[in-house]
Protein backbone atom coordinates (compact mmCIF):
# COMPACT_ATOMS: atom_id res chain seq x y z
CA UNK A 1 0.00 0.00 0.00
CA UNK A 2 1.46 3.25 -0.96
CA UNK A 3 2.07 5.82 1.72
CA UNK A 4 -0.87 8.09 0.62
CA UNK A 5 -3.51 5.46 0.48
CA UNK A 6 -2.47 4.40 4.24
CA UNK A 7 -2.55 7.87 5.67
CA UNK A 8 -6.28 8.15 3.58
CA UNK A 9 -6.86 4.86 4.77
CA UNK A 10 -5.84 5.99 8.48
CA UNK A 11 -7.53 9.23 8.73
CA UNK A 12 -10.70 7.41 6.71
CA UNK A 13 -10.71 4.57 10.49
CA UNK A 14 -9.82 7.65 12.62
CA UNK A 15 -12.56 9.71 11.56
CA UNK A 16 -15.08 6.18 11.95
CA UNK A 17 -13.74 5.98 15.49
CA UNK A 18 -14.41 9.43 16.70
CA UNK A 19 -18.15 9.19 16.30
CA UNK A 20 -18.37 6.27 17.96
CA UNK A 21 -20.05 7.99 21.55
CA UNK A 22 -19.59 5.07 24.06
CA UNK A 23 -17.64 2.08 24.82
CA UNK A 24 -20.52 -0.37 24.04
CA UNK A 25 -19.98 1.38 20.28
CA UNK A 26 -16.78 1.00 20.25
CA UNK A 27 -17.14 -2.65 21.56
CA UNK A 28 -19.78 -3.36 18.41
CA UNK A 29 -17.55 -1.54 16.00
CA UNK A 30 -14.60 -3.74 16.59
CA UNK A 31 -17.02 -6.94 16.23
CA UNK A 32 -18.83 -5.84 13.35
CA UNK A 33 -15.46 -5.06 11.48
CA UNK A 34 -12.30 -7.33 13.18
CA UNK A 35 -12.95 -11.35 13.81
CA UNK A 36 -11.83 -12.29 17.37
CA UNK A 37 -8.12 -13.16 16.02
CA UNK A 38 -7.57 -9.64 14.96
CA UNK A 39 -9.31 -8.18 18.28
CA UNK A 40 -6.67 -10.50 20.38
CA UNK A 41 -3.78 -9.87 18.50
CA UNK A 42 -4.37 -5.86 18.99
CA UNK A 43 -4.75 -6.48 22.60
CA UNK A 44 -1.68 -8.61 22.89
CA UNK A 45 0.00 -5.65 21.02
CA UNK A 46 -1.34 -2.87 23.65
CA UNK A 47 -0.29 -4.98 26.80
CA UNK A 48 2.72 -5.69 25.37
CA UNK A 49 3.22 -1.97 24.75
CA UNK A 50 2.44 -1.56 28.21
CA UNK A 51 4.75 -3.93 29.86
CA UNK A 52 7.65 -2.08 27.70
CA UNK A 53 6.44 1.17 28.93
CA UNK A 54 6.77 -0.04 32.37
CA UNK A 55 10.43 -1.14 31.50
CA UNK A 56 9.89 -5.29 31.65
CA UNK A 57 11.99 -7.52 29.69
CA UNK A 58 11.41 -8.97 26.74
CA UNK A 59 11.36 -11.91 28.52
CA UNK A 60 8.95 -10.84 31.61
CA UNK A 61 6.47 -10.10 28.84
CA UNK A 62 6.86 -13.19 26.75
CA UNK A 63 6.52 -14.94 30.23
CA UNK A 64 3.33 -12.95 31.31
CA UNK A 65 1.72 -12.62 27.74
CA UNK A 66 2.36 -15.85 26.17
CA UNK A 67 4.11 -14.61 23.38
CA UNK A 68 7.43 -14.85 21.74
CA UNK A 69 10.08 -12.44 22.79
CA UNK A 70 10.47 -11.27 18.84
CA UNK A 71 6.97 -10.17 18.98
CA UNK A 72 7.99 -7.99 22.05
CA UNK A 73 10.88 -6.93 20.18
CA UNK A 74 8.97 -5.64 16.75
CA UNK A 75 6.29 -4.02 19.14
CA UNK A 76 8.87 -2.65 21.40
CA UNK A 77 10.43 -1.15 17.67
CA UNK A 78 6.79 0.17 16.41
CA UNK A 79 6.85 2.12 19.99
CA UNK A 80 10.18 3.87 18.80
CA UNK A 81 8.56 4.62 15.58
CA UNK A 82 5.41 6.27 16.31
CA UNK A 83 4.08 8.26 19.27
CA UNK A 84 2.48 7.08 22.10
CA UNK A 85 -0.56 8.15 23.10
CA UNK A 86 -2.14 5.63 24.94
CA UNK A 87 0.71 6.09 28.46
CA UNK A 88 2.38 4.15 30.01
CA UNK A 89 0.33 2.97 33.48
């Protein structure tokens, strides 16, 4: 995907996400449009993102999350790529 269809493409789920007005529409957003793989997989992402933020090991989190320490690793990388804005506690 070329860099101007994913910022479209980004501002296109951003703009689908702001007028969602509670958490039970944001809860029946992310079923209507992710299957339960996808949903898991982005919250294995955020806690990992967490555990990094609170300075754990990649090992601590493959320990805690069930994951592989690589997968720390590349999130751990996406972290130093892009802002965070989601904190760290």
């Amino acid at each position: 995907m070329s860099e101007s269809n994913l910022e479209r493409d980004k501002k296109l789920l951003v703009a689908a996400l702001r007028k969602l007005k509670s958490s039970k529409d944001l809860s029946l957003f992310l079923d209507d449009l992710l299957t339960e793989e996808e949903i898991l997989d982005l919250s294995q992402r955020i806690k990992i993102a967490k555990l990094i933020l609170d300075g754990r090991t990649y090992d601590e989190i493959a320990e805690k999350i069930k994951t592989s320490t690589s997968t720390a690793c590349h999130v751990n990388t996406l972290l130093r790529r892009e802002p965070v804005i989601f904190g760290s506690k």
